[in-house]
C-alpha atoms as a PDB file:
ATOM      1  CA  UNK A   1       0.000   0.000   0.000  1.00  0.00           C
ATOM      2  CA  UNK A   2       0.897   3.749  -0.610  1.00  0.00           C
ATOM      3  CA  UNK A   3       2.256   5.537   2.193  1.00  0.00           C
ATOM      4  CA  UNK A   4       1.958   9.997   1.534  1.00  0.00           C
ATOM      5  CA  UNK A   5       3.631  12.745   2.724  1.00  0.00           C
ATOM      6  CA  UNK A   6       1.427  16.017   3.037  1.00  0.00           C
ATOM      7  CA  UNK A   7       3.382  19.224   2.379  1.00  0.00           C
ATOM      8  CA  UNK A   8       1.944  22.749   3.029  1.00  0.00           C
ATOM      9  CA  UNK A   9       4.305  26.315   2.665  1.00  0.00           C
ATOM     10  CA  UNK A  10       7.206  26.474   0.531  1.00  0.00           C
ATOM     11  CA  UNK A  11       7.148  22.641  -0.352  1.00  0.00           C
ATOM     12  CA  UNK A  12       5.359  22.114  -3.586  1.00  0.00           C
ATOM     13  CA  UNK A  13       7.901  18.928  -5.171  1.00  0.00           C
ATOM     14  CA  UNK A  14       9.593  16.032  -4.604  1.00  0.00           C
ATOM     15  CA  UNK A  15      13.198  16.707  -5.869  1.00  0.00           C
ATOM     16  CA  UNK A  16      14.894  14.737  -8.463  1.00  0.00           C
ATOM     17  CA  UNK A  17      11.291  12.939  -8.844  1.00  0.00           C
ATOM     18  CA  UNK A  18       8.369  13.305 -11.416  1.00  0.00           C
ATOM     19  CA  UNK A  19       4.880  14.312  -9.680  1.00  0.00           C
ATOM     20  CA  UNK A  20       2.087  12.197 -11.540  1.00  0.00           C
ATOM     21  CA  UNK A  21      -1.299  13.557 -11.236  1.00  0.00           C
ATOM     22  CA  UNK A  22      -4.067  12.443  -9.613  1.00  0.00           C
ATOM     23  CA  UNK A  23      -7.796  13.672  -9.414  1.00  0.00           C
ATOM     24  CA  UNK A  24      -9.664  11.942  -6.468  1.00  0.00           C
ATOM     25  CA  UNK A  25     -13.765  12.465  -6.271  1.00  0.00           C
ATOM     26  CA  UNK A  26     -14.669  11.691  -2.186  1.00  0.00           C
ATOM     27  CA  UNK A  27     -18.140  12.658  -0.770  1.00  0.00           C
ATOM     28  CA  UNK A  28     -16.918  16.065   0.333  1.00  0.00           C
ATOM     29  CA  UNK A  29     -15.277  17.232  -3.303  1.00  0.00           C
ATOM     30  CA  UNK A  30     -12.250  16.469  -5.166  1.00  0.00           C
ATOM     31  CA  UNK A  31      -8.442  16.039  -4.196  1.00  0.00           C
ATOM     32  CA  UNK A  32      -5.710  16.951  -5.746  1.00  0.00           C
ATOM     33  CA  UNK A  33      -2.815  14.063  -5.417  1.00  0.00           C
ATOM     34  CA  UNK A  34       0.064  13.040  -7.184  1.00  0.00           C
ATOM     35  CA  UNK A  35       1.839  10.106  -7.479  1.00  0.00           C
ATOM     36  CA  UNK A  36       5.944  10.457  -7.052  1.00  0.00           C
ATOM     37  CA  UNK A  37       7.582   8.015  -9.746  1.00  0.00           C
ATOM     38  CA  UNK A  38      11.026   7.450  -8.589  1.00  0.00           C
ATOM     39  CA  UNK A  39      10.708   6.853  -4.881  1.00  0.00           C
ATOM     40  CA  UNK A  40      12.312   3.379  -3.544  1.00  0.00           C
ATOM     41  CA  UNK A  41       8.479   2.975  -2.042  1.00  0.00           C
ATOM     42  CA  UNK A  42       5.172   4.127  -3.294  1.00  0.00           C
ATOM     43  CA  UNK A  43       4.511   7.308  -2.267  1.00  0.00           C
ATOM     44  CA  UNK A  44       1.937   9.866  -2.798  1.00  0.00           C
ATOM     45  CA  UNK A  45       2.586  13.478  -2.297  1.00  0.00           C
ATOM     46  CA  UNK A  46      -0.432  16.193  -1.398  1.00  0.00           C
ATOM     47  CA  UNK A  47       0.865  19.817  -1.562  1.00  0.00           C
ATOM     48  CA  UNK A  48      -2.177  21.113   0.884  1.00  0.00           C
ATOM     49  CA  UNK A  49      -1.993  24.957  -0.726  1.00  0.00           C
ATOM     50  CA  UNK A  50      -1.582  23.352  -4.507  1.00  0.00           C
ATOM     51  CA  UNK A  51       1.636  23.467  -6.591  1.00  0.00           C
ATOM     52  CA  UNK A  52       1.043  27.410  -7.103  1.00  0.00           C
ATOM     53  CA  UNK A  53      -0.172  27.954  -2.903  1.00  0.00           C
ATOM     54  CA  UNK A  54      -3.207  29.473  -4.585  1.00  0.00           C
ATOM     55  CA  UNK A  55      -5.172  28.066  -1.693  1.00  0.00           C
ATOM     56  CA  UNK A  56      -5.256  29.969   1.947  1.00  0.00           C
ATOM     57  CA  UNK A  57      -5.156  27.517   5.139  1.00  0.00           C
ATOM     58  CA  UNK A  58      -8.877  28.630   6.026  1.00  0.00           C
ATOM     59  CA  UNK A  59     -10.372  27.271   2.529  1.00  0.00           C
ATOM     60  CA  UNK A  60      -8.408  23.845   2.598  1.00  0.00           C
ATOM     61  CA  UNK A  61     -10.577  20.928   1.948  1.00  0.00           C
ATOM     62  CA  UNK A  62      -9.355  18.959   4.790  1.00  0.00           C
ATOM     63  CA  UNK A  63     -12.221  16.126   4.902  1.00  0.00           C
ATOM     64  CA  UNK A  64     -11.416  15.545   0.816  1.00  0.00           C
ATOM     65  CA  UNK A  65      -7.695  15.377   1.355  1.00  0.00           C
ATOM     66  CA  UNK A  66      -7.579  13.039   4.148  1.00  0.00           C
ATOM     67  CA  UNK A  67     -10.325  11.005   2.515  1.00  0.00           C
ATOM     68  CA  UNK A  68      -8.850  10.913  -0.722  1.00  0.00           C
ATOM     69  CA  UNK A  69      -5.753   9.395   0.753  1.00  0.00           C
ATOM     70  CA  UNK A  70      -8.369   6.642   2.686  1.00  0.00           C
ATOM     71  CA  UNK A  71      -9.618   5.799  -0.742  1.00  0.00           C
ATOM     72  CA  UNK A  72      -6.031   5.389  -2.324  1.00  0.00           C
ATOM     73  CA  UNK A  73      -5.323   2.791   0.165  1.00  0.00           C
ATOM     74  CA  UNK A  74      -3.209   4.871   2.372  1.00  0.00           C
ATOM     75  CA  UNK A  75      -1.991   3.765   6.175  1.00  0.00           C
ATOM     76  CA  UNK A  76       0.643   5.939   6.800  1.00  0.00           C
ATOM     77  CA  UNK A  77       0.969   9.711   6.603  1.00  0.00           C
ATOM     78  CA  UNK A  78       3.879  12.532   7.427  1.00  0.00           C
ATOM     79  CA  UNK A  79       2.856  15.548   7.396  1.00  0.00           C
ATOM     80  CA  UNK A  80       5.073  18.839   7.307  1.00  0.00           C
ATOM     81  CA  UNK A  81       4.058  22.048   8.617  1.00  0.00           C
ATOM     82  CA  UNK A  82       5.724  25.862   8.183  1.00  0.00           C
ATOM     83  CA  UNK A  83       5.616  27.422  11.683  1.00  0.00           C
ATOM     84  CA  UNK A  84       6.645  30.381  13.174  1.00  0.00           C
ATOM     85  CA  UNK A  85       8.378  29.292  16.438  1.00  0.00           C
ATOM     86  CA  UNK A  86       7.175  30.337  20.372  1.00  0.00           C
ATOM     87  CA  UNK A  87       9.569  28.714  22.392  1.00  0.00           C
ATOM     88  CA  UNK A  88      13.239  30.005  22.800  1.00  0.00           C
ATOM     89  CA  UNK A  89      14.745  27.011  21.847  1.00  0.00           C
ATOM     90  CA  UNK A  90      13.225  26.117  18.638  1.00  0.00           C
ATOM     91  CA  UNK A  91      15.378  28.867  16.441  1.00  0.00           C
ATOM     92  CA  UNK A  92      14.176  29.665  12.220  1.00  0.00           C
ATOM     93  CA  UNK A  93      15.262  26.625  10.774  1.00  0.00           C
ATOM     94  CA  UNK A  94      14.972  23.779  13.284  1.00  0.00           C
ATOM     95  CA  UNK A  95      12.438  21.183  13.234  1.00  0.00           C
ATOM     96  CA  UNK A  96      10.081  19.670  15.434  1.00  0.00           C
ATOM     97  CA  UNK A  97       8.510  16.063  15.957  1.00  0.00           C
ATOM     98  CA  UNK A  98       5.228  17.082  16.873  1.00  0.00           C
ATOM     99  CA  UNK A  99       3.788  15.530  20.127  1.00  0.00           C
ATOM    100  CA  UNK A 100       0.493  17.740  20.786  1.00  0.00           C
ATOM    101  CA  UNK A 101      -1.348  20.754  19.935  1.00  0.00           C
ATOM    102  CA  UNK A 102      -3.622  23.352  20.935  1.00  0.00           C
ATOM    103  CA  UNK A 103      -6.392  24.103  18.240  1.00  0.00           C
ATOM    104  CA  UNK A 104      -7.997  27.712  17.778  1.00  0.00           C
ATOM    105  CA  UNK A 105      -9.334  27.503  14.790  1.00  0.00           C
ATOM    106  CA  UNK A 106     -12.457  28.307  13.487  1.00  0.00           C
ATOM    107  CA  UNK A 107     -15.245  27.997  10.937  1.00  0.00           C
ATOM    108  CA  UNK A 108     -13.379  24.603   9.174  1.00  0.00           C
ATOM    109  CA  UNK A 109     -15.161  21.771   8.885  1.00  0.00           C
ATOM    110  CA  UNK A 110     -13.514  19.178  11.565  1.00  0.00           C
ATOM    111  CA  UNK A 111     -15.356  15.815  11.481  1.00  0.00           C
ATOM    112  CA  UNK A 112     -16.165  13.022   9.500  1.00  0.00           C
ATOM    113  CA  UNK A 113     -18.795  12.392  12.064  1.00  0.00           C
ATOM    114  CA  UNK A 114     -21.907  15.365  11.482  1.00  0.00           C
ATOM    115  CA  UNK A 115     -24.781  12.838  12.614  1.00  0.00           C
ATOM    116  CA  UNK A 116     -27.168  11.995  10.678  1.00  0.00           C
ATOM    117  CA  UNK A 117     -25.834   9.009   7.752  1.00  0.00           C
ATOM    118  CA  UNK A 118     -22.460   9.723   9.642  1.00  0.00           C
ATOM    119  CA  UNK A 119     -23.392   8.743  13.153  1.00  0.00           C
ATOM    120  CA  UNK A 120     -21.200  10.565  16.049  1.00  0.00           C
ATOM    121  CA  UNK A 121     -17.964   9.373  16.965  1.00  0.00           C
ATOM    122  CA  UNK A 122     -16.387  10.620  19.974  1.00  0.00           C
ATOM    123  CA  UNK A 123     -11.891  10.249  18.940  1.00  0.00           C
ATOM    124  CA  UNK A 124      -9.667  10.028  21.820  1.00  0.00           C
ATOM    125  CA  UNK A 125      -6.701  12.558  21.158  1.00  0.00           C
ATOM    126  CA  UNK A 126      -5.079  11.449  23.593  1.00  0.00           C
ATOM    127  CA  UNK A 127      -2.138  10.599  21.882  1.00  0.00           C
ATOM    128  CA  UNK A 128      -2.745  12.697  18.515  1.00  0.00           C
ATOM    129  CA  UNK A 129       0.540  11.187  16.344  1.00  0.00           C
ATOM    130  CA  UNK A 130       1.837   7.622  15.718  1.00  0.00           C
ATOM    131  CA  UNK A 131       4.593   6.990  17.817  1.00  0.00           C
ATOM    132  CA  UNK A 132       5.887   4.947  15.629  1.00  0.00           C
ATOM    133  CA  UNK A 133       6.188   7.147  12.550  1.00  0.00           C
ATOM    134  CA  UNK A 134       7.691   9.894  15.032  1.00  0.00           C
ATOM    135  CA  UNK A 135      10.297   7.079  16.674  1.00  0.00           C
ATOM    136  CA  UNK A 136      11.217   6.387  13.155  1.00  0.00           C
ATOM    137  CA  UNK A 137      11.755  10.251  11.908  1.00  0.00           C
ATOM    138  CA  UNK A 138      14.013  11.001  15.342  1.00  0.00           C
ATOM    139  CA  UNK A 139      15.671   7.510  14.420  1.00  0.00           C
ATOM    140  CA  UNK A 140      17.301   8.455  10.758  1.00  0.00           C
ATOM    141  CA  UNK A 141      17.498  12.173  11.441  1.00  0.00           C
ATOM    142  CA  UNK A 142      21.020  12.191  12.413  1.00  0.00           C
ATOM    143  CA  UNK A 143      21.889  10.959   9.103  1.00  0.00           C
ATOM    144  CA  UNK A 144      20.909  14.209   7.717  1.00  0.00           C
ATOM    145  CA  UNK A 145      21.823  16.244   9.468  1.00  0.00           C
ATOM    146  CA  UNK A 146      19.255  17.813  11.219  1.00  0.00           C
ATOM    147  CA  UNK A 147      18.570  19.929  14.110  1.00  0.00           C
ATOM    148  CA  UNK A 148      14.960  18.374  15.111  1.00  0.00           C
ATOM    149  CA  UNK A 149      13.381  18.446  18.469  1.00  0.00           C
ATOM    150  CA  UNK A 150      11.650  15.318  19.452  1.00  0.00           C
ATOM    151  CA  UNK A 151       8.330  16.695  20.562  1.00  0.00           C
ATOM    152  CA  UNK A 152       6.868  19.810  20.746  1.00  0.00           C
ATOM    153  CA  UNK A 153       3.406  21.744  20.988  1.00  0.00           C
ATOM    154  CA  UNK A 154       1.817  23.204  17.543  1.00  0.00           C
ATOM    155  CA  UNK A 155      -0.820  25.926  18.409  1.00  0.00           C
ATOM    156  CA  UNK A 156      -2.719  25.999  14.760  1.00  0.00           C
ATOM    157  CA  UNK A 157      -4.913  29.053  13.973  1.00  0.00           C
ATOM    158  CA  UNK A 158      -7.329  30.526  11.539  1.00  0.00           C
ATOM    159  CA  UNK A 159      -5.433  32.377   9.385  1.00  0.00           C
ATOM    160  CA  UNK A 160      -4.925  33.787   7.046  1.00  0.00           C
ATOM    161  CA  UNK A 161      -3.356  36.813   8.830  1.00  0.00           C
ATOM    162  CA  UNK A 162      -0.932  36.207  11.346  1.00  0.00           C
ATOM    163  CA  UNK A 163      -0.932  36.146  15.024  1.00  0.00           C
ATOM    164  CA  UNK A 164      -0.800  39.433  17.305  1.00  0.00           C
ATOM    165  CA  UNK A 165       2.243  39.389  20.175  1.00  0.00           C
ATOM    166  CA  UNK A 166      -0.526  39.064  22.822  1.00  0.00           C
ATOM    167  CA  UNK A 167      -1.597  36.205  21.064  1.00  0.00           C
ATOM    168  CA  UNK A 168       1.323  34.856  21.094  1.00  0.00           C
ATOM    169  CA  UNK A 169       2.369  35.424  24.677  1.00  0.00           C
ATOM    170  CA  UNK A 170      -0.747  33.759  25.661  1.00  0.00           C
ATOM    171  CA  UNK A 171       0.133  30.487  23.397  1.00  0.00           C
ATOM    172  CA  UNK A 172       3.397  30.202  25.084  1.00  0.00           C
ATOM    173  CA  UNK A 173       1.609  30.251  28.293  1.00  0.00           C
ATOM    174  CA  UNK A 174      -0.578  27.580  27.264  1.00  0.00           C
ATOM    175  CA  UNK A 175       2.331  25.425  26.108  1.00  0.00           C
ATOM    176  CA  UNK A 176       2.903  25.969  22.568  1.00  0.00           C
ATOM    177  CA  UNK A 177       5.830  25.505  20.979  1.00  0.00           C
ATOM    178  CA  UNK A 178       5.349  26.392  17.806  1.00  0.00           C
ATOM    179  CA  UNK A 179       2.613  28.037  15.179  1.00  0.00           C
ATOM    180  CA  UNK A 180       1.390  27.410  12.345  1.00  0.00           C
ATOM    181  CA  UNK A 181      -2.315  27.468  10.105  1.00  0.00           C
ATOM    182  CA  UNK A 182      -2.909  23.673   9.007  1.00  0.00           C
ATOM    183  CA  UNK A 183      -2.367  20.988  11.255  1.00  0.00           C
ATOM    184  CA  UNK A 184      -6.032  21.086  12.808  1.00  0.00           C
ATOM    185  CA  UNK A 185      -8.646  19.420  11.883  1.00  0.00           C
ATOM    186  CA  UNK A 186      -6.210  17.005   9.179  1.00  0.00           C
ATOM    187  CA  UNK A 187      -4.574  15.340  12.540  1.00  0.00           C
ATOM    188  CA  UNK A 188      -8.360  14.962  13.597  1.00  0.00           C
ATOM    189  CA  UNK A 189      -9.559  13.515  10.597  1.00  0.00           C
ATOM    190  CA  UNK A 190      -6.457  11.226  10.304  1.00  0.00           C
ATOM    191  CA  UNK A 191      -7.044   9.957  13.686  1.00  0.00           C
ATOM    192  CA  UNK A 192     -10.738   9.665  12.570  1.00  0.00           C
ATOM    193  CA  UNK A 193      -9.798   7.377   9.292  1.00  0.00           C
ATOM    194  CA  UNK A 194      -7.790   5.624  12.242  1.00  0.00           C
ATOM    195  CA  UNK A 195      -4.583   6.813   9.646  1.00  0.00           C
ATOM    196  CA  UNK A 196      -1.313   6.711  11.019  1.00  0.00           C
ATOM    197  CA  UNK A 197      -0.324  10.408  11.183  1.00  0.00           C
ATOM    198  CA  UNK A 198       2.858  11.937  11.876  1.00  0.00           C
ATOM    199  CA  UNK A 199       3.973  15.660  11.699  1.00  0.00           C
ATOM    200  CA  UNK A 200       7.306  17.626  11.217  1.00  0.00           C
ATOM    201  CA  UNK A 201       6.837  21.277  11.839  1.00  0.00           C
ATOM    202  CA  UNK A 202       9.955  23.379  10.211  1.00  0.00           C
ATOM    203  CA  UNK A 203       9.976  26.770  11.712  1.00  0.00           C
ATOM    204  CA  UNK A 204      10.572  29.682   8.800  1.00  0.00           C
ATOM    205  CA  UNK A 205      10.710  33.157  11.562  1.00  0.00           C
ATOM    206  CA  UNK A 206      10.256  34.210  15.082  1.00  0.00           C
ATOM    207  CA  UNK A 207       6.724  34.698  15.717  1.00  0.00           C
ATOM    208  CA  UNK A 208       5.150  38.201  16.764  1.00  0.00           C
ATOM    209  CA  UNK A 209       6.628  40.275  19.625  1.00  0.00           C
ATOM    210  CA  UNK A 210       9.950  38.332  19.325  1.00  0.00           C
ATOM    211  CA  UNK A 211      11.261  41.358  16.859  1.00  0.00           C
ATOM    212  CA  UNK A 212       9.369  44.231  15.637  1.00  0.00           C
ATOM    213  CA  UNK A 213       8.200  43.064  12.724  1.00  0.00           C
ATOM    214  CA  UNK A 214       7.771  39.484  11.861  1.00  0.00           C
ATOM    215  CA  UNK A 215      10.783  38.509   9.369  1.00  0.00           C
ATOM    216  CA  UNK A 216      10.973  35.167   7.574  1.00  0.00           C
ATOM    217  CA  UNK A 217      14.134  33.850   7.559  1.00  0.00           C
ATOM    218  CA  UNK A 218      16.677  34.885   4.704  1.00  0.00           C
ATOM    219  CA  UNK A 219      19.193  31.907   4.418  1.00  0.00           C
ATOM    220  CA  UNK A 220      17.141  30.923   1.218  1.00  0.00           C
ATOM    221  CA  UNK A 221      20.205  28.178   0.337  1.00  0.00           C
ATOM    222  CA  UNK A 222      20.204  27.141   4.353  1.00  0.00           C
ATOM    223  CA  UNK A 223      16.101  26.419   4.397  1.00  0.00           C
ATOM    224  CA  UNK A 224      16.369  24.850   0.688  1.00  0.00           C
ATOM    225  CA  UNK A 225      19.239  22.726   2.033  1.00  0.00           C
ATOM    226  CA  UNK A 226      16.890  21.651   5.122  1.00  0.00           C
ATOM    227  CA  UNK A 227      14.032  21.149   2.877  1.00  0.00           C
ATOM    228  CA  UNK A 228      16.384  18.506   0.496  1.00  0.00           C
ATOM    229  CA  UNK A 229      17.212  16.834   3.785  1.00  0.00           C
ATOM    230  CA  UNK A 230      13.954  16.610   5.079  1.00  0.00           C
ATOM    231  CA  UNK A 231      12.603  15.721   2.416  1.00  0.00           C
ATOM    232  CA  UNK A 232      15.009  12.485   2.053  1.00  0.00           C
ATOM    233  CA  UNK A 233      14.593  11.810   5.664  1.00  0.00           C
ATOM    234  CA  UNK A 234      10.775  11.515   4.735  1.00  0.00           C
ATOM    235  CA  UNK A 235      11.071   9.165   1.734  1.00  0.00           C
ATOM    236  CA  UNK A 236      13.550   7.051   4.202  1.00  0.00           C
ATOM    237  CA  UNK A 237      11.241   6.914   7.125  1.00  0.00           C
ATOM    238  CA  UNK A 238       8.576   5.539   4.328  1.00  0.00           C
ATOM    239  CA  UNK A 239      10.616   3.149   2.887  1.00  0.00           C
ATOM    240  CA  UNK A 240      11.683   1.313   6.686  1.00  0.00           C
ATOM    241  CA  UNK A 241       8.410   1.387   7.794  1.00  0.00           C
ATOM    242  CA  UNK A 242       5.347  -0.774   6.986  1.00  0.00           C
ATOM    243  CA  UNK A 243       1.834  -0.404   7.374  1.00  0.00           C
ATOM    244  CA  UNK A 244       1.177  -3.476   9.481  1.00  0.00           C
ATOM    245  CA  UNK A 245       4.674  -2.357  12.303  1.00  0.00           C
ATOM    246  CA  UNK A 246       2.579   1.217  12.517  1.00  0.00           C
ATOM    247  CA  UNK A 247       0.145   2.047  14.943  1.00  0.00           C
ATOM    248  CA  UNK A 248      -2.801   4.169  15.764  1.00  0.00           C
ATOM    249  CA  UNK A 249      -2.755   4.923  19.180  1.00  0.00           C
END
């Protein structure tokens, strides 16, 4: 079975590999996939904003994405999210394993389960990403050398504007680690498809109140370095894991 890596800001390819199309009608609209020829594994890759980011955070069609994957046979999924870092000691340009998150978004459709022809099903996020999948990604990371945390709060919001400082003072006193626009509902609606759903947040600035104006980082040939690397460490993680070792906590 495929495995698929989800990719949101500034990752819209697979490099050194051709992107396939792939046009997937669910009950809640159509997908845009593509298959990656040239992987060791099979792979599918789902840029959430589309190849040309012409779609804001807000308007993503979460429920056909993660559906779409569901009906391509999919187990496993790593996601990767741009964030804008909280804590101190995630710097521009380091990566975290996510562990948890704190969701204040609004407005976005965040269930499979409306009633009705649905039902209602209550998830337990208690533990919202595969252990496994995030074992795995700490595992090989050294080999790339990256600088990855190995767990870490993501505080998603609406966007598309970003946050204010007092928002983000407040976030840090909740917990959050980093921040970022996408990650809620798709971890939901993984753990809802009872997916096994992994995320690597790669922070691109400071968030707001850290400097005086928000500035993404600059090192264009340091973050498209990272991005190579991460990248690879994806497709690895893929290709030494199987669906039936995975879990779904």
């Amino acid at each position: 079975m495929p495995a698929a890596i989800i990719a949101g800001t500034l990752m819209y390819e697979v490099p050194n590999m051709t992107l396939v199309e792939k046009i997937i009608d669910t009950p809640y609209g159509r997908a845009l996939v593509y298959e990656v020829k040239g992987a060791g594994s099979e792979v599918l890759f789902l840029p959430r904003h589309g190849l040309k980011h012409d779609t804001p955070p807000h308007n993503i069609n979460y429920r056909a994405n993660l559906k779409a994957l569901e009906i391509l046979g999919v187990k496993r999924v790593i996601a990767v999210n741009a964030v804008g870092s909280i804590n101190k000691e995630v710097a521009p340009l380091d990566l975290v394993v996510l562990s948890d998150y704190l969701d204040f978004t609004s407005g976005r459709e965040l269930s499979f389960f409306d009633g009705g022809d649905s039902g209602v099903k209550h998830v337990d996020m208690s533990k919202p990403y595969c252990s496994y999948l995030r074992e795995k990604i700490l595992a090989l990371a050294p080999t790339y050398h990256i600088r990855i945390h190995p767990q870490g709060v993501y505080v998603c919001t609406n966007g598309p504007r970003l946050e204010s400082p007092a928002e983000i003072r407040m976030y840090d006193r909740l917990g959050g680690d980093v921040v970022g626009m996408t990650g809620l509902p798709e971890v939901v609606l993984a753990k809802e498809l009872d997916l096994c759903y992994a995320s690597v947040a790669f922070s691109i600035n400071w968030a707001a109140g850290f400097m005086d104006t928000i500035e993404f980082t600059s090192d264009k040939d340091a973050l498209k370095k990272m991005q190579k690397n991460l990248l690879e460490l994806l497709l690895e993680t893929i290709e030494t894991t199987t669906d039936e070792e995975c879990c779904n906590e």
